[in-house]
PDB file of N, CA and C in Angstrom:
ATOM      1  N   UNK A   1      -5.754  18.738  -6.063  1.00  0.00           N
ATOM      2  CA  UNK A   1      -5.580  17.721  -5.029  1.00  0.00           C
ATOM      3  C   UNK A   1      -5.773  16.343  -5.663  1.00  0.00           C
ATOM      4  N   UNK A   2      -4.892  15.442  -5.377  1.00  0.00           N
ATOM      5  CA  UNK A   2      -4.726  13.808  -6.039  1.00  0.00           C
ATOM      6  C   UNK A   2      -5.980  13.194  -5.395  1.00  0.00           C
ATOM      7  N   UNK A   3      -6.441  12.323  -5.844  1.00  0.00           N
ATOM      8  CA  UNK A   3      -7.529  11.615  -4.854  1.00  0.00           C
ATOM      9  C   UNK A   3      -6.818  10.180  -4.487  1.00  0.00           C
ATOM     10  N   UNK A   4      -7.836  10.505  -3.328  1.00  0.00           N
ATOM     11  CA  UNK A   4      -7.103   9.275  -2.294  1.00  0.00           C
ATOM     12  C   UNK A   4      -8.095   7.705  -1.982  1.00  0.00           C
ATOM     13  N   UNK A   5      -7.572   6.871  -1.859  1.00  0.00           N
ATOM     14  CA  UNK A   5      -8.178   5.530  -1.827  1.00  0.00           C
ATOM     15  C   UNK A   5      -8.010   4.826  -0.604  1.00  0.00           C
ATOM     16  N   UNK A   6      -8.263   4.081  -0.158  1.00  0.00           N
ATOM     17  CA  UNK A   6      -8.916   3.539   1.350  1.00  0.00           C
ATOM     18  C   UNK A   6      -7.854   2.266   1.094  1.00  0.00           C
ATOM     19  N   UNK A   7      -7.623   1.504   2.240  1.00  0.00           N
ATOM     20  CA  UNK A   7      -6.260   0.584   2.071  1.00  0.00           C
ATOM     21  C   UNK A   7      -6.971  -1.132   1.008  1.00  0.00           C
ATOM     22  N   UNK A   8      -8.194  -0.897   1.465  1.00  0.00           N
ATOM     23  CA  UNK A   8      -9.126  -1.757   0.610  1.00  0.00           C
ATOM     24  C   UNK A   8      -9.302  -1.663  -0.532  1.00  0.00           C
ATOM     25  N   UNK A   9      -9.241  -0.711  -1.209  1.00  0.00           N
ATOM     26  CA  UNK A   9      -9.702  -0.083  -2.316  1.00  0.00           C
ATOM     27  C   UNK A   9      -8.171  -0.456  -3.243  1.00  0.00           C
ATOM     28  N   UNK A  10      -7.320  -0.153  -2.761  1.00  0.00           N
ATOM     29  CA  UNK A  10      -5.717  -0.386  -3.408  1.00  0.00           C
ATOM     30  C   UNK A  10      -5.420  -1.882  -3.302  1.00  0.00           C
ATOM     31  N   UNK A  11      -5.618  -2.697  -2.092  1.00  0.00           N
ATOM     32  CA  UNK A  11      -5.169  -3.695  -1.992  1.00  0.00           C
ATOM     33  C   UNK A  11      -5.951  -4.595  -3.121  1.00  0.00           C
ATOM     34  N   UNK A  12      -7.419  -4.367  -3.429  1.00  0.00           N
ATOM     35  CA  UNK A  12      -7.800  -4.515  -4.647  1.00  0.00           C
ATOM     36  C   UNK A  12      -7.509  -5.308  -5.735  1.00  0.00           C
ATOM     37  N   UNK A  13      -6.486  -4.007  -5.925  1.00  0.00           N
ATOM     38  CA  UNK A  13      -5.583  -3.532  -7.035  1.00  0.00           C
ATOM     39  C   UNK A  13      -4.187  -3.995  -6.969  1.00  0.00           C
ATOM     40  N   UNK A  14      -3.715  -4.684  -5.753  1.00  0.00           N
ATOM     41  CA  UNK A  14      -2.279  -5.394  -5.713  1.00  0.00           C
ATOM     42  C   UNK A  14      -1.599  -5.391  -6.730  1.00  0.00           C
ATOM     43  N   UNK A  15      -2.229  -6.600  -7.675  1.00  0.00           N
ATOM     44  CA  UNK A  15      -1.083  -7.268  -8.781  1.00  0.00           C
ATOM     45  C   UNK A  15      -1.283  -6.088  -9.560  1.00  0.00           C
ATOM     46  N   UNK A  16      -1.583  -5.382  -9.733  1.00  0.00           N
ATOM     47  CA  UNK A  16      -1.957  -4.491 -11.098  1.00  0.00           C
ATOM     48  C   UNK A  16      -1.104  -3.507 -11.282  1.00  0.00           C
ATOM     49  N   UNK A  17      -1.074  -3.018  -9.406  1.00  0.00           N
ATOM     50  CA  UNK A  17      -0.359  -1.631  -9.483  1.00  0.00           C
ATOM     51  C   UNK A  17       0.916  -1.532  -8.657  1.00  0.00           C
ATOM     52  N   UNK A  18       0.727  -3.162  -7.477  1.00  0.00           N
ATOM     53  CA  UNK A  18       1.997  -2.924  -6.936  1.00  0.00           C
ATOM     54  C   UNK A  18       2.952  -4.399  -6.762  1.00  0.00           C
ATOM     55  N   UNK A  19       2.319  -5.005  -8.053  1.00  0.00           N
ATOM     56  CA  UNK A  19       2.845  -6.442  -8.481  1.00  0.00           C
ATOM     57  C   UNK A  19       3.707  -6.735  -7.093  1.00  0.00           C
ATOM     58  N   UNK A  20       2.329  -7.151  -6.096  1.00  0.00           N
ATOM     59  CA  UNK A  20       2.244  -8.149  -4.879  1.00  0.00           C
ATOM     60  C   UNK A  20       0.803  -8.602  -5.208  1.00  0.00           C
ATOM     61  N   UNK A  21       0.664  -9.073  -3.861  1.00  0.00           N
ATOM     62  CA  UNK A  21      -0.264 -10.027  -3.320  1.00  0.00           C
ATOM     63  C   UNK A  21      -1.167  -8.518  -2.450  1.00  0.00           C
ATOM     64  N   UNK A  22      -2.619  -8.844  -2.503  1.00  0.00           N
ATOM     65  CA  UNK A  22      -3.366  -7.718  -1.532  1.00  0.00           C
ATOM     66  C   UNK A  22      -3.170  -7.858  -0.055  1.00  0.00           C
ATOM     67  N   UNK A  23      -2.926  -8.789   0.643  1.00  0.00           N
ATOM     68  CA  UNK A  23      -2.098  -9.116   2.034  1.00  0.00           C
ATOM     69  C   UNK A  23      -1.541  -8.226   2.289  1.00  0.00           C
ATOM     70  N   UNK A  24      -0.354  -8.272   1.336  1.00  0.00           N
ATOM     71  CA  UNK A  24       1.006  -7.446   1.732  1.00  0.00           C
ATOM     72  C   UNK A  24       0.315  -5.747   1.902  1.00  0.00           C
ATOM     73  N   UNK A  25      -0.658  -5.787   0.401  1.00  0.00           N
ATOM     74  CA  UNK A  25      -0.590  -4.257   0.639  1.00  0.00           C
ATOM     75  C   UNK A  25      -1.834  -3.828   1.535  1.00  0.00           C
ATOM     76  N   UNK A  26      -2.332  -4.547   2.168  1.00  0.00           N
ATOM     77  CA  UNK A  26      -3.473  -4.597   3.092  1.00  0.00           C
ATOM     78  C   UNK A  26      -2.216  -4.147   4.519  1.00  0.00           C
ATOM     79  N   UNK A  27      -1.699  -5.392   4.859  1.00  0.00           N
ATOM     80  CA  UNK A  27      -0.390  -5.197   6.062  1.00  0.00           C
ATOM     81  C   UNK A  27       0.182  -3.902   5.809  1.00  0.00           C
ATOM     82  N   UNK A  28       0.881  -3.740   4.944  1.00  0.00           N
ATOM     83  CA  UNK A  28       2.005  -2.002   4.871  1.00  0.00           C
ATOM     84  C   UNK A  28       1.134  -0.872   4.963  1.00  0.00           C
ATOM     85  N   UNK A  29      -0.419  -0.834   4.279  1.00  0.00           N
ATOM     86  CA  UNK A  29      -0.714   0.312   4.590  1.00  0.00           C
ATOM     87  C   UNK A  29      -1.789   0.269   5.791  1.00  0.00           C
ATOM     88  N   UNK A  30      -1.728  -0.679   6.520  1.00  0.00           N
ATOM     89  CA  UNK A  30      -2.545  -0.649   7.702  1.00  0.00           C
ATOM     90  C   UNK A  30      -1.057  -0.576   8.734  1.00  0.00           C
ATOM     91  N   UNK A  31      -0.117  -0.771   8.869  1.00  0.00           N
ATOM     92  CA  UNK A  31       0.920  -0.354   9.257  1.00  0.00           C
ATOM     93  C   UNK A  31       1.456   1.099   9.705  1.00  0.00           C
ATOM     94  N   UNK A  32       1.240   1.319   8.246  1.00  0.00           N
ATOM     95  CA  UNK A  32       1.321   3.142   8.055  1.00  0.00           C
ATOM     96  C   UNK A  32       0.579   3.668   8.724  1.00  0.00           C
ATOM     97  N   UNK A  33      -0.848   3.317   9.000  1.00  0.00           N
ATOM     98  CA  UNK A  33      -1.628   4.117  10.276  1.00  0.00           C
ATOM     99  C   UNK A  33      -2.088   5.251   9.498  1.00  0.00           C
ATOM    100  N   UNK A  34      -2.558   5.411   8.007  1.00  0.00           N
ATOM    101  CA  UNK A  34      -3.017   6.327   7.228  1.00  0.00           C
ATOM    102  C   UNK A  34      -4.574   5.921   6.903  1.00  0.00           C
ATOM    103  N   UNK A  35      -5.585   6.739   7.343  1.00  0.00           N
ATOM    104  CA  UNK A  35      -7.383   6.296   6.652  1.00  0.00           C
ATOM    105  C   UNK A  35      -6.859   5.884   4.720  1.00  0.00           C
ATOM    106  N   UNK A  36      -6.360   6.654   4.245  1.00  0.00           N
ATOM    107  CA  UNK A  36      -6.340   7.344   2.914  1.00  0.00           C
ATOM    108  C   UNK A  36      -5.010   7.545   2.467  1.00  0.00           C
ATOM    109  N   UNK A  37      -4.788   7.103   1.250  1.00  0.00           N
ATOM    110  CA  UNK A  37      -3.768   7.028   0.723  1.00  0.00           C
ATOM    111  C   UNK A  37      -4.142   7.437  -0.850  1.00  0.00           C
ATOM    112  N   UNK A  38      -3.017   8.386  -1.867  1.00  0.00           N
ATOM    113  CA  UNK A  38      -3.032   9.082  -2.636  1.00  0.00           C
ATOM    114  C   UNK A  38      -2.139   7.075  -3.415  1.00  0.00           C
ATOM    115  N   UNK A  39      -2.063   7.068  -4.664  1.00  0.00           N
ATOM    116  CA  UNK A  39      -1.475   5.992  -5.268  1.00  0.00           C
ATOM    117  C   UNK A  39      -0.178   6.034  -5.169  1.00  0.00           C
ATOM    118  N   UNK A  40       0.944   7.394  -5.331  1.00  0.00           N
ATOM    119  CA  UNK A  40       2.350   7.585  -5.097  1.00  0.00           C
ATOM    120  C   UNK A  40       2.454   7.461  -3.566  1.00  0.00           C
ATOM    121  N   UNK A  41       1.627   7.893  -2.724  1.00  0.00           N
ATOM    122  CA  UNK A  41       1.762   7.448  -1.188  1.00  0.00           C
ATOM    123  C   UNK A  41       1.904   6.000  -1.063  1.00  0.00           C
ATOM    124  N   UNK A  42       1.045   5.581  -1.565  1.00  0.00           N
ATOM    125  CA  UNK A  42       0.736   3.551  -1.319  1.00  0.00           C
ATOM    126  C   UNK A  42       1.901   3.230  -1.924  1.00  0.00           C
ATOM    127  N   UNK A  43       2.237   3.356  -3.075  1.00  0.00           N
ATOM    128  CA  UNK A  43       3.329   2.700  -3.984  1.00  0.00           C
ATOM    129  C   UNK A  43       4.919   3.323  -2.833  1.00  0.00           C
ATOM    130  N   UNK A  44       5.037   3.861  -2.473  1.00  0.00           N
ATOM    131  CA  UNK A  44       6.042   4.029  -1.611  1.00  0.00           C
ATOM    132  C   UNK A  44       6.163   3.379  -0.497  1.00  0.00           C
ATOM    133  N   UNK A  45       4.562   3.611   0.313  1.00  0.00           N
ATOM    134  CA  UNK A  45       4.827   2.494   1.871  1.00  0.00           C
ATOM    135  C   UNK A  45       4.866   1.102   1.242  1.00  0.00           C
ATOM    136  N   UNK A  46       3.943   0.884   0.117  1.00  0.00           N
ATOM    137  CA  UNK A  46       4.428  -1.104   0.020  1.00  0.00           C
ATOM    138  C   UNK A  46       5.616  -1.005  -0.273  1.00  0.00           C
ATOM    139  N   UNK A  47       6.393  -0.623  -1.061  1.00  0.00           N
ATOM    140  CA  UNK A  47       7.769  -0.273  -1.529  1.00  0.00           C
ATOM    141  C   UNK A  47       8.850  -0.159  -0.076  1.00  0.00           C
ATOM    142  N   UNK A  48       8.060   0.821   0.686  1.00  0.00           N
ATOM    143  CA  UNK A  48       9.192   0.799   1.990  1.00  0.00           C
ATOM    144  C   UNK A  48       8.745  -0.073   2.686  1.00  0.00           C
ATOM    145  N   UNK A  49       7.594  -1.209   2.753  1.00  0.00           N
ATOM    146  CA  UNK A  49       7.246  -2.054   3.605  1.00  0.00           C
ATOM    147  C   UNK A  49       8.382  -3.303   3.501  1.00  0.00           C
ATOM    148  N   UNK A  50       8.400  -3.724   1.927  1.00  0.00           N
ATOM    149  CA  UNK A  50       8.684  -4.934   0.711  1.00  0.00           C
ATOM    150  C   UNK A  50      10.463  -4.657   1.279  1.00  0.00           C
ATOM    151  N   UNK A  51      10.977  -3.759   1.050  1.00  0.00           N
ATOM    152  CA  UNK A  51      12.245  -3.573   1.483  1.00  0.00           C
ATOM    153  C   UNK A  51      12.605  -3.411   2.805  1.00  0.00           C
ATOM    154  N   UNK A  52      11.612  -3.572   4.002  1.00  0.00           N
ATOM    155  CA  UNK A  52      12.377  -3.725   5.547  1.00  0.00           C
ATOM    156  C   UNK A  52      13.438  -4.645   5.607  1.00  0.00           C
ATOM    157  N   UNK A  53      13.942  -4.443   6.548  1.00  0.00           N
ATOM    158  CA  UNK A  53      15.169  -5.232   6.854  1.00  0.00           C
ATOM    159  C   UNK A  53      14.165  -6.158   8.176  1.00  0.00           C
ATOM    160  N   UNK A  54      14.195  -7.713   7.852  1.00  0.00           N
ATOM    161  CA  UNK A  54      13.700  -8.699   8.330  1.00  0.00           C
ATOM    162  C   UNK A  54      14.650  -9.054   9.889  1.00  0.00           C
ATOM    163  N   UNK A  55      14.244  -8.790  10.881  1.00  0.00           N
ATOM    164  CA  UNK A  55      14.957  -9.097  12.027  1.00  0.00           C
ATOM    165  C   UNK A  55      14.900 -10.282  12.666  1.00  0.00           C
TER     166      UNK A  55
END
């Protein structure tokens, strides 16, 4: 089992791992509505956050 990190714990880690800002990845995975996130989980919702289509 991967271990999982708290949306705090990643947002952290922004520039490092998901070359943003911790905002963004604070917003997408508090979005997602997930306690816990695995690093390929996070790197996908900021990824599918970063690419919405802006209405």
């Amino acid at each position: 089992m991967e271990a999982t990190y708290k949306a705090a714990e990643l947002a952290a880690k922004a520039r490092q791992m998901f070359n943003t800002t911790p905002e963004v990845v604070s917003v997408a995975l508090r979005l997602a509505g997930k306690k816990a996130y695995t690093v390929d989980e996070a790197k996908q919702t900021v990824q599918d956050f970063l690419n919405k289509e802006v209405r």
